[in-house]
C-alpha atoms as a PDB file:
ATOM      1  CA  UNK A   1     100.693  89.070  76.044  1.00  0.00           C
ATOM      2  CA  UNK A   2      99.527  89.392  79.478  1.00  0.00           C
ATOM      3  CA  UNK A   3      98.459  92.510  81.519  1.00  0.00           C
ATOM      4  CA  UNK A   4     101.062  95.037  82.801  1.00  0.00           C
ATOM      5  CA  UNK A   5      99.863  96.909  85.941  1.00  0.00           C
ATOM      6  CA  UNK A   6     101.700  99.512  88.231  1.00  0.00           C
ATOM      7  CA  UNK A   7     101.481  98.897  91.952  1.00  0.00           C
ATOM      8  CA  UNK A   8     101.143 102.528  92.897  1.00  0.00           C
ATOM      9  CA  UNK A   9     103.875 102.212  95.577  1.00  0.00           C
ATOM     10  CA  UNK A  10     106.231 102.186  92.902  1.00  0.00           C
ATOM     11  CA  UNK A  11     105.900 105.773  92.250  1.00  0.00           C
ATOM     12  CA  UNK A  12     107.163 106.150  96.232  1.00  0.00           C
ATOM     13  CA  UNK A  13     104.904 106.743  99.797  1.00  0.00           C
ATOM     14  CA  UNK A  14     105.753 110.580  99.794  1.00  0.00           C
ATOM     15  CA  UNK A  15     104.316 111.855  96.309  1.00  0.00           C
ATOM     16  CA  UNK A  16     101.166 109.051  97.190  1.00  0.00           C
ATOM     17  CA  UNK A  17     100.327 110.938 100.270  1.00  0.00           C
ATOM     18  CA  UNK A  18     100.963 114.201  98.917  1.00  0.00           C
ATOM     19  CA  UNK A  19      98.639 114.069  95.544  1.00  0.00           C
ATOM     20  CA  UNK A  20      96.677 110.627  96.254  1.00  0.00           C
ATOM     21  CA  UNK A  21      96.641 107.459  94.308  1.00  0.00           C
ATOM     22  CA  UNK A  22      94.361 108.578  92.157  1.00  0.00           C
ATOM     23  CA  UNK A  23      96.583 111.387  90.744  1.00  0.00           C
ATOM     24  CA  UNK A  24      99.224 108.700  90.703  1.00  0.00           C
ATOM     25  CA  UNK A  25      96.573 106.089  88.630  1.00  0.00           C
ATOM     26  CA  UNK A  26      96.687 108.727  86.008  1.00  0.00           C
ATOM     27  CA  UNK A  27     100.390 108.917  85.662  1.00  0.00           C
ATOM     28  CA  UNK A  28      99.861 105.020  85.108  1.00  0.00           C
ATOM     29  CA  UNK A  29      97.079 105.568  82.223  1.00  0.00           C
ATOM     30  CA  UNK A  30      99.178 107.979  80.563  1.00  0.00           C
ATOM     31  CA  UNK A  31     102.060 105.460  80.136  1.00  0.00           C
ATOM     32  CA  UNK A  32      99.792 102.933  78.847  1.00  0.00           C
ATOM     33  CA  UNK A  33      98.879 100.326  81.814  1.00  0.00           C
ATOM     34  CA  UNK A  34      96.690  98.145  82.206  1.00  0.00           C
ATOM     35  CA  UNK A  35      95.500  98.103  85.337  1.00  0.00           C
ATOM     36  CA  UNK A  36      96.629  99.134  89.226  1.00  0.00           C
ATOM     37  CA  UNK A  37      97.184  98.264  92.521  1.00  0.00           C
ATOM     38  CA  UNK A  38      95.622 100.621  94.774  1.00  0.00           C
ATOM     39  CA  UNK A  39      97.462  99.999  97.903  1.00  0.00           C
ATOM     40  CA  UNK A  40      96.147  99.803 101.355  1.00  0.00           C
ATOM     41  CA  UNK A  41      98.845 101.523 103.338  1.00  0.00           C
ATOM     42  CA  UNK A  42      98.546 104.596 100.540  1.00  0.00           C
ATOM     43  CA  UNK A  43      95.278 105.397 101.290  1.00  0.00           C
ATOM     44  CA  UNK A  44      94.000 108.718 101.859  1.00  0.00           C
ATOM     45  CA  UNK A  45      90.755 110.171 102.684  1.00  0.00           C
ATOM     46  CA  UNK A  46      87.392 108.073 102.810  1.00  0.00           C
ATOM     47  CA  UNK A  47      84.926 107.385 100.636  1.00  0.00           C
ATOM     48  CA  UNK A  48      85.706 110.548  98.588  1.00  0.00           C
ATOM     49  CA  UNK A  49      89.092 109.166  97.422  1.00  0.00           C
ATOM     50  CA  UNK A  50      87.554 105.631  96.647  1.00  0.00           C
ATOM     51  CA  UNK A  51      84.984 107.020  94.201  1.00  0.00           C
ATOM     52  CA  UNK A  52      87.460 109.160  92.513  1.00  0.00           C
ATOM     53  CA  UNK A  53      89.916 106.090  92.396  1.00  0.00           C
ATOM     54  CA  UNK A  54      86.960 104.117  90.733  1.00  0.00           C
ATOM     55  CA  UNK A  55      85.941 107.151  88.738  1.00  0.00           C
ATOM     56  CA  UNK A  56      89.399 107.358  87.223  1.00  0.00           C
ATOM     57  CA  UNK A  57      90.139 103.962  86.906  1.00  0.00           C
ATOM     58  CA  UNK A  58      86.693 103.393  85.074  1.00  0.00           C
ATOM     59  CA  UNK A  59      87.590 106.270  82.537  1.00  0.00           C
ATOM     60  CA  UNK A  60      90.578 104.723  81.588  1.00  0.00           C
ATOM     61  CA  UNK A  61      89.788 101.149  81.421  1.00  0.00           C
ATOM     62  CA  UNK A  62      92.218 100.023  84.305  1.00  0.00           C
ATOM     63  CA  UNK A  63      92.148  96.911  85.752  1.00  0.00           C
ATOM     64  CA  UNK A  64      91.857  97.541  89.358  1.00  0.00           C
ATOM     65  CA  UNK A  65      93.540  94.971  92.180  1.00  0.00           C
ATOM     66  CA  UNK A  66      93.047  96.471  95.466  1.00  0.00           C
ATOM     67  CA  UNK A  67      96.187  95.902  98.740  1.00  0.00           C
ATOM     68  CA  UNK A  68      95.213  95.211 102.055  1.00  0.00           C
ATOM     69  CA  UNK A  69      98.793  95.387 104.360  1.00  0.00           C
ATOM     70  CA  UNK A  70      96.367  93.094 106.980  1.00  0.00           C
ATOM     71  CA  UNK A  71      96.980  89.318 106.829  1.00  0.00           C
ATOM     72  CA  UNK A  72      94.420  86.837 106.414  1.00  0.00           C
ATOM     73  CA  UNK A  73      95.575  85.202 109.669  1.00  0.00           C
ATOM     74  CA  UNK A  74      95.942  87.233 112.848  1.00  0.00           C
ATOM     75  CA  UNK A  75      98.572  86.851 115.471  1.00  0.00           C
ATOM     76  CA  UNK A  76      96.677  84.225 117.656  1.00  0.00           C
ATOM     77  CA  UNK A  77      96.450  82.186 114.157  1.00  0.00           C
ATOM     78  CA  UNK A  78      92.958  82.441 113.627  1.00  0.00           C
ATOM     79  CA  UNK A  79      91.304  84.173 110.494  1.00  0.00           C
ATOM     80  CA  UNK A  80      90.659  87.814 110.767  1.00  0.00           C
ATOM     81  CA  UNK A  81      87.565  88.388 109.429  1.00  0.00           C
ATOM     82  CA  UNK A  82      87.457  91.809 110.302  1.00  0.00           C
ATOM     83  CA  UNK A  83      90.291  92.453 108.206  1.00  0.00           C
ATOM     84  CA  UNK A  84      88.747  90.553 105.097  1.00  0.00           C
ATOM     85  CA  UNK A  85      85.930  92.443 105.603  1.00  0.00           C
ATOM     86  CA  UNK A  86      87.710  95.568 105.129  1.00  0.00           C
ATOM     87  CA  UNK A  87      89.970  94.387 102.376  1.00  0.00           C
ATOM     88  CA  UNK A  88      86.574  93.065 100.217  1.00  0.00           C
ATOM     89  CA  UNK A  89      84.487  96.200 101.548  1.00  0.00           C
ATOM     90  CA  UNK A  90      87.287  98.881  99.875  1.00  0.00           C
ATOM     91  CA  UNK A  91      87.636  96.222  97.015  1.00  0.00           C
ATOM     92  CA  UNK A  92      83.727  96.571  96.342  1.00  0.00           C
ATOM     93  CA  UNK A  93      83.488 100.099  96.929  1.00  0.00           C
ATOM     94  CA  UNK A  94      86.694 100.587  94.130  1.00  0.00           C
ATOM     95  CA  UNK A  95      85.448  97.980  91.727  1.00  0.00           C
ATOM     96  CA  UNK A  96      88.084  95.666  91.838  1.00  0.00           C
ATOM     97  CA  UNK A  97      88.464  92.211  90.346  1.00  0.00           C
ATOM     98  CA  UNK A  98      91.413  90.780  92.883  1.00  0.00           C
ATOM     99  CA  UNK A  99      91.728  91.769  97.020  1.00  0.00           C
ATOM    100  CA  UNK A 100      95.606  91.002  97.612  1.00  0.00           C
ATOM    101  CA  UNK A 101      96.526  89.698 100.971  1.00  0.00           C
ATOM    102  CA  UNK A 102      99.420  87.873 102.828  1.00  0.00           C
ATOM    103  CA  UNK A 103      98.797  84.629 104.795  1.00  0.00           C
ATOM    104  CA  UNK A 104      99.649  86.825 108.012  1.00  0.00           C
ATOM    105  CA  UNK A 105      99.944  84.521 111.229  1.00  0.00           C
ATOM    106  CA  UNK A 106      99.118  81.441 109.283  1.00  0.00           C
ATOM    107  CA  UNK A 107     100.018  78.403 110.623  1.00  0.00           C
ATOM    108  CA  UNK A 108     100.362  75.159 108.921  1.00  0.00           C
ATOM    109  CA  UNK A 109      97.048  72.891 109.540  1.00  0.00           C
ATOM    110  CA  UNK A 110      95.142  75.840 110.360  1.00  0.00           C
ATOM    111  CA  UNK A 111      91.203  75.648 109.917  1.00  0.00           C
ATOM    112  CA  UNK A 112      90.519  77.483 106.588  1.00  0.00           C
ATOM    113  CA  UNK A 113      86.294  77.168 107.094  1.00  0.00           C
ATOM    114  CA  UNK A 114      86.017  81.066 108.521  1.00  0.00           C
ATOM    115  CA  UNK A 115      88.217  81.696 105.215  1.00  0.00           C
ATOM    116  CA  UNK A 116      85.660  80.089 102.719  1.00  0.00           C
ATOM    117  CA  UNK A 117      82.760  82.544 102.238  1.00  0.00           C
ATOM    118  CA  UNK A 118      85.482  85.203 101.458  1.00  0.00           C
ATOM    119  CA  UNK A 119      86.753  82.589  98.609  1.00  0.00           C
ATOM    120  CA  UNK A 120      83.342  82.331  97.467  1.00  0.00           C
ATOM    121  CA  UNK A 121      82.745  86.333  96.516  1.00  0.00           C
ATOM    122  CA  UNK A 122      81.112  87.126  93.226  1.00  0.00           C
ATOM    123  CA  UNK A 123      83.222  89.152  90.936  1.00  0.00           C
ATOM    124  CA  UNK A 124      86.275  89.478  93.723  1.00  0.00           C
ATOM    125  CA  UNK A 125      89.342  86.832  94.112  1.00  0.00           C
ATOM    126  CA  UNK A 126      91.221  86.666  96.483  1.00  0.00           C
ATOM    127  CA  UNK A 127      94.999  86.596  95.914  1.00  0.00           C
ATOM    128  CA  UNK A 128      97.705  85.522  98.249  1.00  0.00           C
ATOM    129  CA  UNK A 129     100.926  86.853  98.103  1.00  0.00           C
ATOM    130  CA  UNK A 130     104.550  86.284  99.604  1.00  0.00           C
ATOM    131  CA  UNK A 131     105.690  88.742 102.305  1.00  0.00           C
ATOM    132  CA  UNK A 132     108.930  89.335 103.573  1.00  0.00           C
ATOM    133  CA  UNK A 133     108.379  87.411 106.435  1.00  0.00           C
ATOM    134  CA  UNK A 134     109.106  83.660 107.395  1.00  0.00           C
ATOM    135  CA  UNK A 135     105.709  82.418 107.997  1.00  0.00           C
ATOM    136  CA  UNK A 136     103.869  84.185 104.976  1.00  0.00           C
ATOM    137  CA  UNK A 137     106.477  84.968 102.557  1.00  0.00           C
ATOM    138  CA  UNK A 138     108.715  81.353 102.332  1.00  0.00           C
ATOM    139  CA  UNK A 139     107.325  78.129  99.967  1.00  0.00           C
ATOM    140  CA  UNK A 140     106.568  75.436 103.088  1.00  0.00           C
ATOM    141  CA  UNK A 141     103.645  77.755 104.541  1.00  0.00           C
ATOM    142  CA  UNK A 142     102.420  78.872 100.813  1.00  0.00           C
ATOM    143  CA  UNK A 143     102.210  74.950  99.884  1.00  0.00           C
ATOM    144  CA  UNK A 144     101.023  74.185 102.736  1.00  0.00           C
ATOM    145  CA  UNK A 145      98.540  76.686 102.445  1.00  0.00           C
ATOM    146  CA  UNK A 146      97.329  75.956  98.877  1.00  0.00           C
ATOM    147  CA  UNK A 147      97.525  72.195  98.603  1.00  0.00           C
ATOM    148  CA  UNK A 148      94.774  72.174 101.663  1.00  0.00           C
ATOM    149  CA  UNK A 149      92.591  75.118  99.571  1.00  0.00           C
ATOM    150  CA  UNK A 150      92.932  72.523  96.891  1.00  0.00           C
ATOM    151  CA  UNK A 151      91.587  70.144  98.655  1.00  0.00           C
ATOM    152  CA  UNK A 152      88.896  71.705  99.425  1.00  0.00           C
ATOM    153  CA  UNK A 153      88.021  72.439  96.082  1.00  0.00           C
ATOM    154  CA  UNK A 154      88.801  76.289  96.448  1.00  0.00           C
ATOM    155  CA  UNK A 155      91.668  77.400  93.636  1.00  0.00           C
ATOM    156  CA  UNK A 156      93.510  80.484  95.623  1.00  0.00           C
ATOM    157  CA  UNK A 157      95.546  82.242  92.855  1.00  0.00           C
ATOM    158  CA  UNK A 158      98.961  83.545  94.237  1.00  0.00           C
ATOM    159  CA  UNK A 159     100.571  87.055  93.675  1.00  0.00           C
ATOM    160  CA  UNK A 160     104.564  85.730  93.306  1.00  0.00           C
ATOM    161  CA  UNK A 161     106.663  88.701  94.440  1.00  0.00           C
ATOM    162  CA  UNK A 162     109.901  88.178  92.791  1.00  0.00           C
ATOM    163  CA  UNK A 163     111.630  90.500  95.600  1.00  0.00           C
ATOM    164  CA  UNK A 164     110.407  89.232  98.062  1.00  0.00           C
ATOM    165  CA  UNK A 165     112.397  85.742  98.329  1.00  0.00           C
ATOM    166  CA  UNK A 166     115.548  87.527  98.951  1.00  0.00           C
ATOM    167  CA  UNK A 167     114.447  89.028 102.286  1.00  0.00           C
ATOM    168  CA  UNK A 168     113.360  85.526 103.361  1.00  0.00           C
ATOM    169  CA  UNK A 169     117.021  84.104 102.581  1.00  0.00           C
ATOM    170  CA  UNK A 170     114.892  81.905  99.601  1.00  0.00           C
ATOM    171  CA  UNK A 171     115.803  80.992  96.332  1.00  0.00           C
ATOM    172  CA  UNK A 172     113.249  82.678  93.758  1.00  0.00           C
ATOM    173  CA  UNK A 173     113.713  80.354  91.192  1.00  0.00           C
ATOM    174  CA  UNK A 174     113.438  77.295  93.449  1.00  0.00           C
ATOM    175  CA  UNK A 175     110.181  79.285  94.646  1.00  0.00           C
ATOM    176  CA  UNK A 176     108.624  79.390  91.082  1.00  0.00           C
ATOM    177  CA  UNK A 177     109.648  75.888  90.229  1.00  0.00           C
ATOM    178  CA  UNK A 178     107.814  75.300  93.508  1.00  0.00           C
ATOM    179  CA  UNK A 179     104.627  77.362  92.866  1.00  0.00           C
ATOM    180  CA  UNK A 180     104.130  77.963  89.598  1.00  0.00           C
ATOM    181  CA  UNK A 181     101.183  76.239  89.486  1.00  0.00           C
ATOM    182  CA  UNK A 182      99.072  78.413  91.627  1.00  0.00           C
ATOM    183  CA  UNK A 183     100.599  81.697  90.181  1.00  0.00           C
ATOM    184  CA  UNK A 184      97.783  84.201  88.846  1.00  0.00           C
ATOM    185  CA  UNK A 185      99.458  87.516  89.301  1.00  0.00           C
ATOM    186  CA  UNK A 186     102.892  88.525  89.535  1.00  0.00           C
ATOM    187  CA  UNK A 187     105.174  91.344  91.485  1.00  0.00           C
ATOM    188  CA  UNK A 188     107.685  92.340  88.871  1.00  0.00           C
ATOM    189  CA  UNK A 189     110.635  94.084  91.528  1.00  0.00           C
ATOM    190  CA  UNK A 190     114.199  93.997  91.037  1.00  0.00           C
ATOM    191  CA  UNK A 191     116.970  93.456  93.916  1.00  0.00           C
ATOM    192  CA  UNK A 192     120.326  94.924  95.451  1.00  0.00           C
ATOM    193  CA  UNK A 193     122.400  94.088  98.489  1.00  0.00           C
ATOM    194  CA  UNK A 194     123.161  97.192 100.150  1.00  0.00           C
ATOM    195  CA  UNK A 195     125.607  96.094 103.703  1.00  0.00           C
ATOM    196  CA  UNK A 196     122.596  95.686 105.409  1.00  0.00           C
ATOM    197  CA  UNK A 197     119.885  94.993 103.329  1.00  0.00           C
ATOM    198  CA  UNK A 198     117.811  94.255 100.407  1.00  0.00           C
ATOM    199  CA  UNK A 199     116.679  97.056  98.429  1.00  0.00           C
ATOM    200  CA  UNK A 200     114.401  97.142  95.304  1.00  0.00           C
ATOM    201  CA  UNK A 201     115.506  98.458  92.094  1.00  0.00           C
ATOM    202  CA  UNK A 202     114.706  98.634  88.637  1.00  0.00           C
ATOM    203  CA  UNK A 203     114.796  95.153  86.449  1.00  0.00           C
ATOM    204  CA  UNK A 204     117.443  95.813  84.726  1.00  0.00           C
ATOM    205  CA  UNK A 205     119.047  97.288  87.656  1.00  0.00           C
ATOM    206  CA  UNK A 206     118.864  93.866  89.312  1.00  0.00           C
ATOM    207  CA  UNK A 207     121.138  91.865  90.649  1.00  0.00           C
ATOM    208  CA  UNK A 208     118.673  88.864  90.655  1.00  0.00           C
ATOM    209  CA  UNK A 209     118.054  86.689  87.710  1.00  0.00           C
ATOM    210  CA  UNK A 210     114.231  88.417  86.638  1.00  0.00           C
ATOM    211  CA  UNK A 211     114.121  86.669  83.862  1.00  0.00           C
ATOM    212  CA  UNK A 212     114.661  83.372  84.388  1.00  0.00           C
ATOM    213  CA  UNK A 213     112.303  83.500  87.229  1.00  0.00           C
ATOM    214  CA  UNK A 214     109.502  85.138  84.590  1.00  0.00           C
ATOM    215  CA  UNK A 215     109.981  82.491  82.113  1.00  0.00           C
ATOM    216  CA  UNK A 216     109.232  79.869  84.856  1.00  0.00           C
ATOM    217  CA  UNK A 217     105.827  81.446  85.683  1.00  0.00           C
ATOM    218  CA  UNK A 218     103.039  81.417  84.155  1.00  0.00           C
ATOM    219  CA  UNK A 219     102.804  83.737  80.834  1.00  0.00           C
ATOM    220  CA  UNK A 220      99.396  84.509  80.598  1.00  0.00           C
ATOM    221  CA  UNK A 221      99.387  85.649  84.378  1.00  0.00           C
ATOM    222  CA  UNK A 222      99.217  89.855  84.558  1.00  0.00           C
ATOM    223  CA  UNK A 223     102.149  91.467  85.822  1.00  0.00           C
ATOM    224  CA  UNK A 224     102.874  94.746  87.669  1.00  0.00           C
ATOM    225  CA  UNK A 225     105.462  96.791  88.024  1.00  0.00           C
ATOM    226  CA  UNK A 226     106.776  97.089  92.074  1.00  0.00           C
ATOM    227  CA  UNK A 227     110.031  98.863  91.814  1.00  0.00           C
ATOM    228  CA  UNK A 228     110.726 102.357  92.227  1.00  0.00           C
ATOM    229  CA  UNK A 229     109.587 104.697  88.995  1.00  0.00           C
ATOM    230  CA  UNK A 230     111.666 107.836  89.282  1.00  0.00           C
ATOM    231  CA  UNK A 231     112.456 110.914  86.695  1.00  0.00           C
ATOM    232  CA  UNK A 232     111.499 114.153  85.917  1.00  0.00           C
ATOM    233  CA  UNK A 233     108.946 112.401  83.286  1.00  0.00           C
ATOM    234  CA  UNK A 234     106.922 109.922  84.854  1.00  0.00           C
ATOM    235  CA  UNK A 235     104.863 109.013  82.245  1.00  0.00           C
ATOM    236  CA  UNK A 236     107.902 108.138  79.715  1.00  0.00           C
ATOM    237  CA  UNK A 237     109.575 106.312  83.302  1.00  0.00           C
ATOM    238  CA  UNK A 238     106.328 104.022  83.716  1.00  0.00           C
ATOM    239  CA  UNK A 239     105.944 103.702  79.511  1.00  0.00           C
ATOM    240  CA  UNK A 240     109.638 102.116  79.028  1.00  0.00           C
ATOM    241  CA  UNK A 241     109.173 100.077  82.319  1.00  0.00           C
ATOM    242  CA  UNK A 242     105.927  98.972  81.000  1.00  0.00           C
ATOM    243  CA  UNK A 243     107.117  98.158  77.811  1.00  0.00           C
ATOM    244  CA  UNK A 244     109.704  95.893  79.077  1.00  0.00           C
ATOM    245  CA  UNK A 245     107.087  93.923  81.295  1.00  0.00           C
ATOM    246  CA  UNK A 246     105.599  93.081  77.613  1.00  0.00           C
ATOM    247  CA  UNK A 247     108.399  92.626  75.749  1.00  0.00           C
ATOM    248  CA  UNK A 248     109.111  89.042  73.654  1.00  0.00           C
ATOM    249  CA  UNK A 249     112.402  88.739  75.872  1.00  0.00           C
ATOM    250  CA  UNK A 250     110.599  88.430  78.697  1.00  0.00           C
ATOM    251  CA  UNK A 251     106.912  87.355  77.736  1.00  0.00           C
ATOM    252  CA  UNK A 252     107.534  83.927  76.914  1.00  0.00           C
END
């Protein structure tokens, strides 16, 4: 049965900011997960909220992936260092097994040798995910992107959003087909069409087909919730949600 995480997002920007992930990481425990996703564009506070995100996370045996909103790649197309500095430097100071990032301004042939020494951190991997954009968040970039890593000898795991396709105008199960290979983590959203756009939801809210695209990913990879959790009990919300992450329906 593999891992079932909340991104902390899920529980929405405005209660976040208000109480602080690390409030929000013990909503989490108390429904049973496994791990979360401190997010990056959450965070409060300095070094005082990253020990007390550790400090929690280490009482309650989470898992803890840490999300940098920088890309790897910076506008000009070169790698931002800087930003991977960051991203590893919170990851470190949180204890985190996995930085998440998005390819940014990659561009296809790019020169990945400033990227290697960050692929080459003990006890922190480095996980690429697909944005909603067109240059980091469709499959001809990602491939591109990972069959060169490959090459190289440098296996980049990939965080598979399954949300995420529909604001590219891609097909998510042509995307896992395409990827599933490199998958090591995966963003469990649902999707609606509102007149003007995309919206997540709820799984079983979705108009997408979740689990089709689940089954055609990798079953052992950890999975987090990245959908809105609303309701006057938050624990029970996050429990149920959890529960049908790591359900046989779905786990197989």
């Amino acid at each position: 049965m593999p891992q079932a995480l909340v991104s902390l997002t899920a529980y929405g920007a405005e209660l976040a900011l208000r109480e602080g992930q690390a409030a929000l990481a013990r909503i989490a425990a108390a429904a049973g997960a496994d791990g979360v996703e401190y997010r990056g564009e959450l965070q409060r506070g300095g070094s005082d909220a990253l020990r007390e995100q550790r400090a929690v996370a280490e009482a309650h045996g989470l898992a803890v992936v840490w999300s940098s909103p920088e890309g790897i790649w910076d506008e000009a197309g070169d790698v931002d260092t800087a930003a991977l500095d960051r991203a590893f430097g919170t990851a470190h100071a949180l204890g985190a097994a996995r930085v998440k990032m998005s390819l940014g301004g990659y561009r296809a042939g790019a020169a990945l040798d400033a990227l290697l020494p960050w692929l080459q951190q003990p006890g922190i991997e480095l996980v690429v995910e697909n944005d909603q954009t067109s240059r980091a968040g469709t499959v001809p970039p990602l491939q591109d992107f990972f069959a060169r890593t490959a090459a190289l000898g440098r296996a980049v795991p990939m965080t598979f959003d399954m949300g995420n396709w529909h604001w590219t105008g891609e097909d998510p199960l042509a995307a896992a087909h395409a990827l599933a290979g490199q998958v090591g983590y995966v963003h469990c959203k649902g999707v609606q069409r509102t007149p003007d756009k995309w919206i997540a939801v709820p799984l079983e809210a979705s108009a997408a087909a979740w689990r089709s695209v689940l089954r055609g990913l990798p079953a052992e990879a950890p999975r987090a919730i990245e959908f809105p959790l609303q309701g006057a009990d938050l624990v029970q919300v996050t429990r149920m949600h959890l529960a049908t992450l790591r359900s046989a329906e779905v786990a197989a």
